[in-house]
Protein backbone atom coordinates (compact mmCIF):
# COMPACT_ATOMS: atom_id res chain seq x y z
CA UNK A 1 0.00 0.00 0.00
CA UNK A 2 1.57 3.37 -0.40
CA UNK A 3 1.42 6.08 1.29
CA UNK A 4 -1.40 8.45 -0.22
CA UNK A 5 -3.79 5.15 -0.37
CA UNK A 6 -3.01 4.46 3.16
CA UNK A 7 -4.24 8.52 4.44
CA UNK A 8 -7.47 8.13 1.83
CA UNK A 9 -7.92 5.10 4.07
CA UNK A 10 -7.48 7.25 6.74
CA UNK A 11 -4.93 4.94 7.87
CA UNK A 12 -1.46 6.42 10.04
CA UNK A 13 1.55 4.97 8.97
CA UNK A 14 5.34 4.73 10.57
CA UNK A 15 6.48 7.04 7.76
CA UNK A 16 3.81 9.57 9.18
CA UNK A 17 4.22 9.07 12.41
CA UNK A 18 7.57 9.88 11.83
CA UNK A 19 7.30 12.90 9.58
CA UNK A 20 4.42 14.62 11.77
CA UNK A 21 6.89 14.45 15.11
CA UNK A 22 9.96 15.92 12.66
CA UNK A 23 7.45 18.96 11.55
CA UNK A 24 5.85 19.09 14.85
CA UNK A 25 2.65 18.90 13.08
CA UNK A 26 -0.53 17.28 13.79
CA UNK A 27 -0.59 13.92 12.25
CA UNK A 28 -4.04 14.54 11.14
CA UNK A 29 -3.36 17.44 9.24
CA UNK A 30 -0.52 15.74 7.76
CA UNK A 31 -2.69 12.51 6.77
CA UNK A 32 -4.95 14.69 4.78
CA UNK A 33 -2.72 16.72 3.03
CA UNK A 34 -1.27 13.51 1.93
CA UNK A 35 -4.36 12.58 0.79
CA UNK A 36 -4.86 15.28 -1.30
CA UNK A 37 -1.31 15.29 -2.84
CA UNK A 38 -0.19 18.17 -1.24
CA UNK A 39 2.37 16.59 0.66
CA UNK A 40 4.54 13.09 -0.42
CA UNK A 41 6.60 11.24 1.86
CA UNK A 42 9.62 9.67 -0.73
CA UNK A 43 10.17 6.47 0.57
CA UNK A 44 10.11 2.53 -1.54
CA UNK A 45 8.79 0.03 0.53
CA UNK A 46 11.31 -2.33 -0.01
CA UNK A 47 14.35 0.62 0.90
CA UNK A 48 15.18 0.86 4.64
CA UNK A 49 16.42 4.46 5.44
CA UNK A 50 16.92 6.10 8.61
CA UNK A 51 15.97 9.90 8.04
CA UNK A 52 12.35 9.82 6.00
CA UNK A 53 11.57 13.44 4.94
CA UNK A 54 7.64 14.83 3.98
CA UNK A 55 8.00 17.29 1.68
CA UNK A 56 5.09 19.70 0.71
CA UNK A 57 2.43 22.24 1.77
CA UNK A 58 3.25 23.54 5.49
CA UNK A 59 6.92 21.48 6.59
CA UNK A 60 10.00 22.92 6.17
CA UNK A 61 11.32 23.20 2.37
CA UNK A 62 13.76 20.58 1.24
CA UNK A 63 16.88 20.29 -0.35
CA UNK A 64 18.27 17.38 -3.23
CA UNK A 65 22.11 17.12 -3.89
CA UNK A 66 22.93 15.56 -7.11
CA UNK A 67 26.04 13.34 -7.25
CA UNK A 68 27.06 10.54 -9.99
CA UNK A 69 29.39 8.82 -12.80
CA UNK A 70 30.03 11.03 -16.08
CA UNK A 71 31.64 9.98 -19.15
CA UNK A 72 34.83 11.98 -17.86
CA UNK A 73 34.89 11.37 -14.35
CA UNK A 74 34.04 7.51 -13.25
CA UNK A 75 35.52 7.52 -9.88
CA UNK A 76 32.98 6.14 -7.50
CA UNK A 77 34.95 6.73 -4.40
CA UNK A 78 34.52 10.37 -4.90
CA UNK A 79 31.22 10.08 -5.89
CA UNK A 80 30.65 8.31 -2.52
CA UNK A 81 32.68 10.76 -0.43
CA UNK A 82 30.54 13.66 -2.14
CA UNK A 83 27.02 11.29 -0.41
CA UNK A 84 29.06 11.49 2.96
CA UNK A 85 29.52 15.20 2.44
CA UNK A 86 25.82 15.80 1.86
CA UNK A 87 24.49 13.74 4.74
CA UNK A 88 27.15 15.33 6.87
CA UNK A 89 25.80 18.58 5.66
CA UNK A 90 21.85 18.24 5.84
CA UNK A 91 20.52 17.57 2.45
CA UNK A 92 17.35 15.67 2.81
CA UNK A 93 17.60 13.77 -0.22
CA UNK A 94 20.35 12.67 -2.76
CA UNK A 95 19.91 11.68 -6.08
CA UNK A 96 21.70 9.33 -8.52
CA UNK A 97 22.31 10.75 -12.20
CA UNK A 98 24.85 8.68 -12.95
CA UNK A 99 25.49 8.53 -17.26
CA UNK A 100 28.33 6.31 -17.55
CA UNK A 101 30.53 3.47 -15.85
CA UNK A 102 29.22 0.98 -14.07
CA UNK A 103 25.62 2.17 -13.33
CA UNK A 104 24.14 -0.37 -11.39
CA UNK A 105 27.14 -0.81 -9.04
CA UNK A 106 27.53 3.04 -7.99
CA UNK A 107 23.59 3.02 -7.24
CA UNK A 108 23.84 -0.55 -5.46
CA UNK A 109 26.86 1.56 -3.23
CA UNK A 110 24.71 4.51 -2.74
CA UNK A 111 21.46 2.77 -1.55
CA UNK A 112 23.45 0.73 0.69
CA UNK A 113 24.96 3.63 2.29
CA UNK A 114 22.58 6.26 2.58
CA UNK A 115 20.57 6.96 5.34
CA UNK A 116 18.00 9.40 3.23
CA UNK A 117 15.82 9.12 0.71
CA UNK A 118 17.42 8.21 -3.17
CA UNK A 119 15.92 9.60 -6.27
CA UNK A 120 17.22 8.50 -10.00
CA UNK A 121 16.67 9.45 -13.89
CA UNK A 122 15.87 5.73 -14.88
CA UNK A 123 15.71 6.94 -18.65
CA UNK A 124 19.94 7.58 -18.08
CA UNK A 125 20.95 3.89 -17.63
CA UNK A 126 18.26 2.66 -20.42
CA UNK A 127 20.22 5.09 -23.04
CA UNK A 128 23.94 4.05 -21.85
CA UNK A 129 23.05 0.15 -21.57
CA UNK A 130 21.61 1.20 -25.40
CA UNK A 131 24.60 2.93 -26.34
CA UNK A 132 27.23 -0.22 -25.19
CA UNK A 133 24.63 -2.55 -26.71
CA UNK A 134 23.91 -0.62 -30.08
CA UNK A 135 25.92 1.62 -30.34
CA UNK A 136 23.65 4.64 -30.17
CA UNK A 137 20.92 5.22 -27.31
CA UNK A 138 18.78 6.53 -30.53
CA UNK A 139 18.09 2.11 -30.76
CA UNK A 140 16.26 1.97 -27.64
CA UNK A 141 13.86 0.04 -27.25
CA UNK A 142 11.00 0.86 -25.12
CA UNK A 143 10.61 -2.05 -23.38
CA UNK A 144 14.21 -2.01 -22.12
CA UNK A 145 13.32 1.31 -20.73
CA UNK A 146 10.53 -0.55 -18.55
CA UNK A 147 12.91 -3.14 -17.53
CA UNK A 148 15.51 -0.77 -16.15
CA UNK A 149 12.24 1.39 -14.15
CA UNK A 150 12.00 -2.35 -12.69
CA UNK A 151 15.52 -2.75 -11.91
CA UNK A 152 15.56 0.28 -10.28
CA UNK A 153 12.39 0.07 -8.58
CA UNK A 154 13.62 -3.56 -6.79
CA UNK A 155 16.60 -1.99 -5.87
CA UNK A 156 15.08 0.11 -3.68
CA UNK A 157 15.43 3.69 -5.27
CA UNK A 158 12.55 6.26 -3.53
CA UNK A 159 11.76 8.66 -6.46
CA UNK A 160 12.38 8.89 -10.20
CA UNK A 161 12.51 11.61 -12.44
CA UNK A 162 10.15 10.71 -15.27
CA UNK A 163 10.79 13.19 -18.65
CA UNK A 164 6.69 12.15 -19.61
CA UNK A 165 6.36 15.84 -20.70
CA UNK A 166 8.01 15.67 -23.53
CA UNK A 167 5.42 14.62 -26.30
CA UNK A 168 4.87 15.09 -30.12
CA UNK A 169 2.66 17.65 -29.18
CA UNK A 170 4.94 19.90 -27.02
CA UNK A 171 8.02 19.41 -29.13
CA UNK A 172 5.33 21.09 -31.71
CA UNK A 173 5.05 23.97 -29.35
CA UNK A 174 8.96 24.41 -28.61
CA UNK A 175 9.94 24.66 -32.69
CA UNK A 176 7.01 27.51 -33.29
CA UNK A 177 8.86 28.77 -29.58
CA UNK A 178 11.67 31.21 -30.80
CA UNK A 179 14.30 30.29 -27.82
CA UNK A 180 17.95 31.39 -27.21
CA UNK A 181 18.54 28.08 -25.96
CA UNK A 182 16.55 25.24 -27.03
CA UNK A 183 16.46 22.01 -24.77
CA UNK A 184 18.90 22.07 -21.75
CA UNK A 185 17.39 18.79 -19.94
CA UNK A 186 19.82 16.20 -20.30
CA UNK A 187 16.24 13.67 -20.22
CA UNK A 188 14.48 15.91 -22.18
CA UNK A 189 16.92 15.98 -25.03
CA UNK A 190 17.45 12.18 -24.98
CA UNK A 191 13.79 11.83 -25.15
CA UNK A 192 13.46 14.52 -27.68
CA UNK A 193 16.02 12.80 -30.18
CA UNK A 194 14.97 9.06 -29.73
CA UNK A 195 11.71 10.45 -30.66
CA UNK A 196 13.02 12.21 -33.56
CA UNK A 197 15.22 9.04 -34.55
CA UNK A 198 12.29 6.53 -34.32
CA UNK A 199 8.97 8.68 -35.41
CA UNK A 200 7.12 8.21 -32.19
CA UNK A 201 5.76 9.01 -29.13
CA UNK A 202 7.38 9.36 -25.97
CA UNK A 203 7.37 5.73 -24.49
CA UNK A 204 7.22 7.62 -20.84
CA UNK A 205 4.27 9.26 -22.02
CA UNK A 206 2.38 6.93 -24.47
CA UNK A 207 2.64 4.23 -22.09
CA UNK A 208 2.38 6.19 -18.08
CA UNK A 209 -0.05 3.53 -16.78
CA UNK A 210 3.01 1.11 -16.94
CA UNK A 211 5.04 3.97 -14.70
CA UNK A 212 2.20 3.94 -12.56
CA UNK A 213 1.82 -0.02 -12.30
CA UNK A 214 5.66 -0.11 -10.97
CA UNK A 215 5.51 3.22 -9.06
CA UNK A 216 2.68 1.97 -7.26
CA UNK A 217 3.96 -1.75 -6.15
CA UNK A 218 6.85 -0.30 -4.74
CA UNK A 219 5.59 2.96 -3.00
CA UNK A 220 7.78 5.12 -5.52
CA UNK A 221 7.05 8.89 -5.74
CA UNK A 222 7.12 10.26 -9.21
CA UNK A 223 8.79 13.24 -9.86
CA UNK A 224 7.50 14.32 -12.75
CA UNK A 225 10.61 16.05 -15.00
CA UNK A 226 10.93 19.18 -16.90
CA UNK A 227 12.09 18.72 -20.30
CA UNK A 228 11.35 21.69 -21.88
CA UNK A 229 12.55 24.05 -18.55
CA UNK A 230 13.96 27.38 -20.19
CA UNK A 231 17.74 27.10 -19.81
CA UNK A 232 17.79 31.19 -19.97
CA UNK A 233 15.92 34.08 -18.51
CA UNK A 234 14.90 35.15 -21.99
CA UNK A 235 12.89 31.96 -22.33
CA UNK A 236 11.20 32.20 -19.13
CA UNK A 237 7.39 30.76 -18.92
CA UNK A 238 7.09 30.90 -22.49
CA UNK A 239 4.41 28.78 -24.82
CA UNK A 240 6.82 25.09 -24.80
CA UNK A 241 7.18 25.36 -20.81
CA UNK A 242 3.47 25.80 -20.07
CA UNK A 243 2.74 23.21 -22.88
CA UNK A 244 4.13 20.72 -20.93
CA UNK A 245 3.52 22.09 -17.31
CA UNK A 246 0.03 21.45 -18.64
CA UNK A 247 0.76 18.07 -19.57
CA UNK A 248 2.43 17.04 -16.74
CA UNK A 249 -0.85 18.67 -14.54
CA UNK A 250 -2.85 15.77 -15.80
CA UNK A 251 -0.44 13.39 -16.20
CA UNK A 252 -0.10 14.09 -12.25
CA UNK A 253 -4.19 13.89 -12.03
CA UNK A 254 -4.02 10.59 -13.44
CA UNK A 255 -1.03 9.33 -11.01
CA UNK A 256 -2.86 10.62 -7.68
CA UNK A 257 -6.30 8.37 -8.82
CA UNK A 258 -3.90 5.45 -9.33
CA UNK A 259 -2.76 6.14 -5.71
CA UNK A 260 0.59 6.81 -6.66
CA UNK A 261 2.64 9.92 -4.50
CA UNK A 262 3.85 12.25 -7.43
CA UNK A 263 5.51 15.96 -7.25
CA UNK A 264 6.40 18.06 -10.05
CA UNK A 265 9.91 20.03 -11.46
CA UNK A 266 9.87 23.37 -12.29
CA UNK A 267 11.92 25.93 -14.41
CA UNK A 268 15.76 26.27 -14.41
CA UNK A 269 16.86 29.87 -15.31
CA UNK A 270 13.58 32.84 -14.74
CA UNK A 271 14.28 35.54 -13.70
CA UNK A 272 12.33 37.02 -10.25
CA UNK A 273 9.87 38.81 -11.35
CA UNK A 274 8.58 35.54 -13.18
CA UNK A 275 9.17 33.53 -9.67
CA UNK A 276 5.90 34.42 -8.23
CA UNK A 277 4.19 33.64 -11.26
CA UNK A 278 5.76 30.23 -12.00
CA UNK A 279 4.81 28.98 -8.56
CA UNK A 280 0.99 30.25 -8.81
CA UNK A 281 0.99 28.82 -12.00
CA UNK A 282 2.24 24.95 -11.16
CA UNK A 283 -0.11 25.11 -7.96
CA UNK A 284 -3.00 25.77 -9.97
CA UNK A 285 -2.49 23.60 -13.35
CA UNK A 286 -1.28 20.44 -10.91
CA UNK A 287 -3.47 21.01 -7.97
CA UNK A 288 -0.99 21.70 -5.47
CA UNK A 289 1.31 19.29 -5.76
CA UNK A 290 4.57 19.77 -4.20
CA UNK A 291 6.71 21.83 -6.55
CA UNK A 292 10.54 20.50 -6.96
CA UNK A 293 12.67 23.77 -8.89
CA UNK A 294 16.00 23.74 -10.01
CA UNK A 295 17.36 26.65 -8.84
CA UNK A 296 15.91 29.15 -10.34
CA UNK A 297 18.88 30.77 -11.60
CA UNK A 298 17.58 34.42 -11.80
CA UNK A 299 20.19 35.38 -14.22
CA UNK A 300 22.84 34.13 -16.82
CA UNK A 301 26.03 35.70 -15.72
CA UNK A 302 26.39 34.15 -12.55
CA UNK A 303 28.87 31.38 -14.70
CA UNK A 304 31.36 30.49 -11.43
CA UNK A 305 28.65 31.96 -8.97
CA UNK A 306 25.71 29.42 -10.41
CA UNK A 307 25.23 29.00 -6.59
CA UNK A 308 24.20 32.01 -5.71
CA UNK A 309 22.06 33.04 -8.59
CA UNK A 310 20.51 29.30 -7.49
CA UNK A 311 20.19 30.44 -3.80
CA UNK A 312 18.71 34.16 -4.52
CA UNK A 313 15.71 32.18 -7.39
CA UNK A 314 15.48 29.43 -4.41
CA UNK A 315 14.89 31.80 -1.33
CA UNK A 316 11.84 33.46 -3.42
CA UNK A 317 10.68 30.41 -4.92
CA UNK A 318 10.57 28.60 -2.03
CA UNK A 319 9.05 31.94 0.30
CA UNK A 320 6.23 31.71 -2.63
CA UNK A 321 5.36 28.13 -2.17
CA UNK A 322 7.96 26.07 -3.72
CA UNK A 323 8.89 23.18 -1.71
CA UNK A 324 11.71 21.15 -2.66
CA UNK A 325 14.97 22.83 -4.27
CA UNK A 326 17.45 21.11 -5.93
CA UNK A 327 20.76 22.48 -5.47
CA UNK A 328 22.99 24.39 -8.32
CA UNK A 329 26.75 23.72 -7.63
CA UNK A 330 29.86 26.71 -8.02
CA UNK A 331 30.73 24.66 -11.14
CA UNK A 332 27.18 24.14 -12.95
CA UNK A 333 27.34 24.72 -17.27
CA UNK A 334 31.67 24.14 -16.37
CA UNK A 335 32.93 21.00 -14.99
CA UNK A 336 31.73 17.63 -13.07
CA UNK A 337 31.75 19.04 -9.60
CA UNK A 338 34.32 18.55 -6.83
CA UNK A 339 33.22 17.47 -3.16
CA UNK A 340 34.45 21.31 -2.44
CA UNK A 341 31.57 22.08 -4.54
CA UNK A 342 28.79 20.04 -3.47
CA UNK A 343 29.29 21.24 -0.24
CA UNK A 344 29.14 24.60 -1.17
CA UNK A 345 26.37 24.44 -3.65
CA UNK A 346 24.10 22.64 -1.01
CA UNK A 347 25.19 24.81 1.87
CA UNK A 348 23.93 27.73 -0.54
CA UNK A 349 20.31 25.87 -1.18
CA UNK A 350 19.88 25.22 2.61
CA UNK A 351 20.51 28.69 3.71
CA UNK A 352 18.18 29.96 0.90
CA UNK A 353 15.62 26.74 2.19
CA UNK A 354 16.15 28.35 5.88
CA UNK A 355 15.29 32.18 4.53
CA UNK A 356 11.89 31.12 2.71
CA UNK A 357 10.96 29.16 5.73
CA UNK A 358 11.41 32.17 7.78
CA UNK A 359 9.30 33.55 5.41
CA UNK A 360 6.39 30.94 5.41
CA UNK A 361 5.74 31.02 8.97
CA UNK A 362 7.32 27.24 9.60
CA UNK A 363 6.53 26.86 13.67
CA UNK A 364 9.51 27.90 15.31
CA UNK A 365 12.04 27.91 12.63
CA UNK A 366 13.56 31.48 13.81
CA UNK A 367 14.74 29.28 17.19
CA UNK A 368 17.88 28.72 15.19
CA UNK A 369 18.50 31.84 14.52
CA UNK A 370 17.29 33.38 17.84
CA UNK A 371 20.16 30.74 19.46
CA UNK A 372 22.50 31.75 17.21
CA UNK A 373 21.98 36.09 17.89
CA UNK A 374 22.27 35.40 21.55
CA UNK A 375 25.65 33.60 21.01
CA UNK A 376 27.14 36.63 18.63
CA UNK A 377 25.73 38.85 21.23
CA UNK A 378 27.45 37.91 24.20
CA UNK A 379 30.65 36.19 21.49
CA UNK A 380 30.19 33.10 22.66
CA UNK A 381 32.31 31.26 20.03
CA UNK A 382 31.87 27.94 20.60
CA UNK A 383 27.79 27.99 20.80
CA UNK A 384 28.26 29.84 17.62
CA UNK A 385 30.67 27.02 16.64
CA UNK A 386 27.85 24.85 17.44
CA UNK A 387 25.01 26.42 15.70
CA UNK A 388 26.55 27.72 12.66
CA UNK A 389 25.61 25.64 9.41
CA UNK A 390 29.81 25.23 8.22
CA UNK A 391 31.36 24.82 11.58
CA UNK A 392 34.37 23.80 9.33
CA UNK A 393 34.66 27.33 7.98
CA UNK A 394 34.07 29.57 10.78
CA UNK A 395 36.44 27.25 12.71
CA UNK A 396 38.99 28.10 9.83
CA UNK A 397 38.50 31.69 9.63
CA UNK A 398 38.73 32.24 13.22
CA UNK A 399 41.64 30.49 13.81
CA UNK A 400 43.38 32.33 10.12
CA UNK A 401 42.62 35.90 11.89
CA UNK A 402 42.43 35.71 15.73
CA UNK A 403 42.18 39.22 17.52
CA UNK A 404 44.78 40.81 20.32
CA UNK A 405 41.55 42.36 21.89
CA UNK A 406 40.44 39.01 23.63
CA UNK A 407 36.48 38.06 22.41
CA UNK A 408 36.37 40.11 19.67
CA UNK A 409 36.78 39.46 16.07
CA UNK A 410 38.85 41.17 13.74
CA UNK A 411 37.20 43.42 11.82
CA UNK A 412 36.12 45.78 14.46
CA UNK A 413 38.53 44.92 17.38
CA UNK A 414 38.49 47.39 20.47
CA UNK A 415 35.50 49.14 18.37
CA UNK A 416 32.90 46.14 18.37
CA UNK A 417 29.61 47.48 18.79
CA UNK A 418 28.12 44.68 20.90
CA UNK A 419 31.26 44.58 23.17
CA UNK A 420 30.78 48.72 23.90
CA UNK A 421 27.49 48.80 24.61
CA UNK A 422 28.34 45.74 27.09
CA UNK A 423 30.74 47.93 28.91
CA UNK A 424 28.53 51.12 28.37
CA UNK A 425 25.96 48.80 30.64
């Protein structure tokens, strides 16, 4: 049973219990927003985790890290060291996007162990086993893609990116769509091109009831992928993007009457005066189902920065009724990322999480920060040390640049404000 049939039975589950203590949230209210679709709880029945998130209308906003093999860098140690990194570091989910090497064995390592929720792109492995066993991922056939959504699915992952958006009939709207960048979904344009290739509809889309027949054995939330997403301001919420947001809206419809948990992905580069928009616009065409963005990046220039443009988007997103962020790396559109960079591209999406929470009214989210005032005021570097989100850095910076005036810091010395109007008491 999964877990949006259990609340219409108006049944509590573990996973529930669990999520309505985290919240501090009544577990009724939680049951029937789950019932509704306004909140999922990512979790396979067959995948034993330790930290099971909720994430939609009313808890705390979320953050993914993405990690995985690329044609270039196939290392799986670091790839594992970047997991330990982001648990160590509070992301609530990881997932998977692995898109060469050895696939199944990287995934097998990363459900083993990880103590959160894992999400994959399924349609990644089907087009690299197709590529080692034709020699082109354009010979797919559709029902290897099924049989790797299986694989996964018994494996134990918790959520999959589905690119079922993508259809004859939006690819119709994106060429009559005058773009500066045309598809920059990695899923969409593998979708896009095997269509292309083979003259027919998307097997994601033509045949969803089989997603939902193997989402729904195994408890699997659907995360229902953004193809066309506008991979530049200038193509922000234009015809191709709402095309599909529409299609995904009842593609979503049709997943909650099957019982099966779904979210949907939003845009990747809007800029913010489109943010507001966007988010009124995905509640309302898919029935408030929680909303998983990519960023936004609210501008193009940010190349090296990515992170921050990410962080600004996701902080106003998120304040607007976004609920899930995925986070942008330092070295997104330039390189496979470093640990160094994961860390510092989810550090960026959980500070920008925190800020919208503040925002929303999340019961007693401002403790942290109250905590953390009352430390700086009477400097109280250790509770600080303790509360801060990179202890590792303010550790390091302290230590780099220590002051001759005793409690102080640095940059003010003798003259800190806080420490005169102590003595001025």
């Amino acid at each position: 049973m999964t877990q949006i049939e259990a609340a219409r039975r108006r049944e509590i589950t573990k996973e529930m219990r669990i999520v309505a203590e985290a919240e501090k949230i009544p577990l009724k209210s939680l049951q029937k927003k789950i019932a509704e679709g306004k909140i999922i709880i990512p979790k396979n029945n067959i995948h034993k985790i330790k930290k099971i998130c909720g994430i939609g209308r009313g808890l705390r906003t979320k953050v993914n890290v993405n990690i995985g093999l690329s044609p270039d860098n196939q290392n799986i140690r670091d790839e594992l060291k970047k997991l330990k990194v982001a648990i160590e570091y509070g992301t609530d989910t990881v997932m998977d996007l692995s898109v060469d090497g050895d696939i199944r064995k990287i995934r097998s390592l990363i459900l083993k162990e990880s103590i959160i929720p894992i999400g994959t792109v399924p349609i990644y492995e089907a087009a690299v086993n197709a590529k080692k066993r034709y020699g082109s991922f354009l010979k797919l056939k559709t029902d290897e893609i099924f049989s790797v959504i299986e694989l996964q699915a018994k494996e134990g992952v918790d959520f999959f990116t589905i690119h079922c958006g993508v259809t004859k009939n939006t690819i119709k709207v994106l060429k009559k769509t005058k773009r500066s960048v045309d598809i920059v979904s990695r899923g969409g344009a593998i979708l896009a091109c095997w269509m292309r290739y083979n003259k027919k509809e998307n097997p994601l889309y033509e045949y969803f009831d089989k997603v939902l027949d193997i989402a729904h054995r195994y408890d699997i939330t659907l995360s229902l992928g953004d193809g066309l997403r506008p991979g530049a301001i200038s193509d922000s919420t234009d015809k191709a993007q709402i095309s599909e947001l529409k299609t995904l809206g009842r593609l979503a419809e049709k997943a909650r009457e099957r019982n099966v948990q779904v979210m949907i992905e939003g845009p990747g580069h809007i800029p913010i005066h489109h943010i507001e928009k966007n988010i009124r616009l995905e509640k309302d065409i898919c029935k408030s189902a929680p909303f998983y963005v990519l960023g936004p990046l609210v501008t193009d220039i940010a190349i090296g920065y990515d992170h921050i443009a990410s962080a600004i988007g996701g902080a106003l997103a998120a304040a607007w009724g976004a609920d899930f962020l995925c986070y942008v790396t330092p070295s997104e559109h330039l390189r496979h990322p470093t640990v160094c960079d994961v860390k510092e591209g989810l550090i960026a999406s959980r500070i920008a999480a925190h800020a919208a929470d503040i925002a929303k009214g999340i019961k007693n989210i401002c403790d942290w920060d109250r905590k953390i005032s009352l430390a700086r005021r009477k400097r109280d570097w250790k509770k600080q040390e303790e509360l801060c989100i990179d202890r590792e850095k303010m550790i390091s910076y302290r230590k780099r640049s220590l002051s001759k005036f005793c409690d102080v810091c640095t940059m003010c010395g003798e003259y800190c404000a806080l420490k005169l109007i102590e003595m001025r008491a």
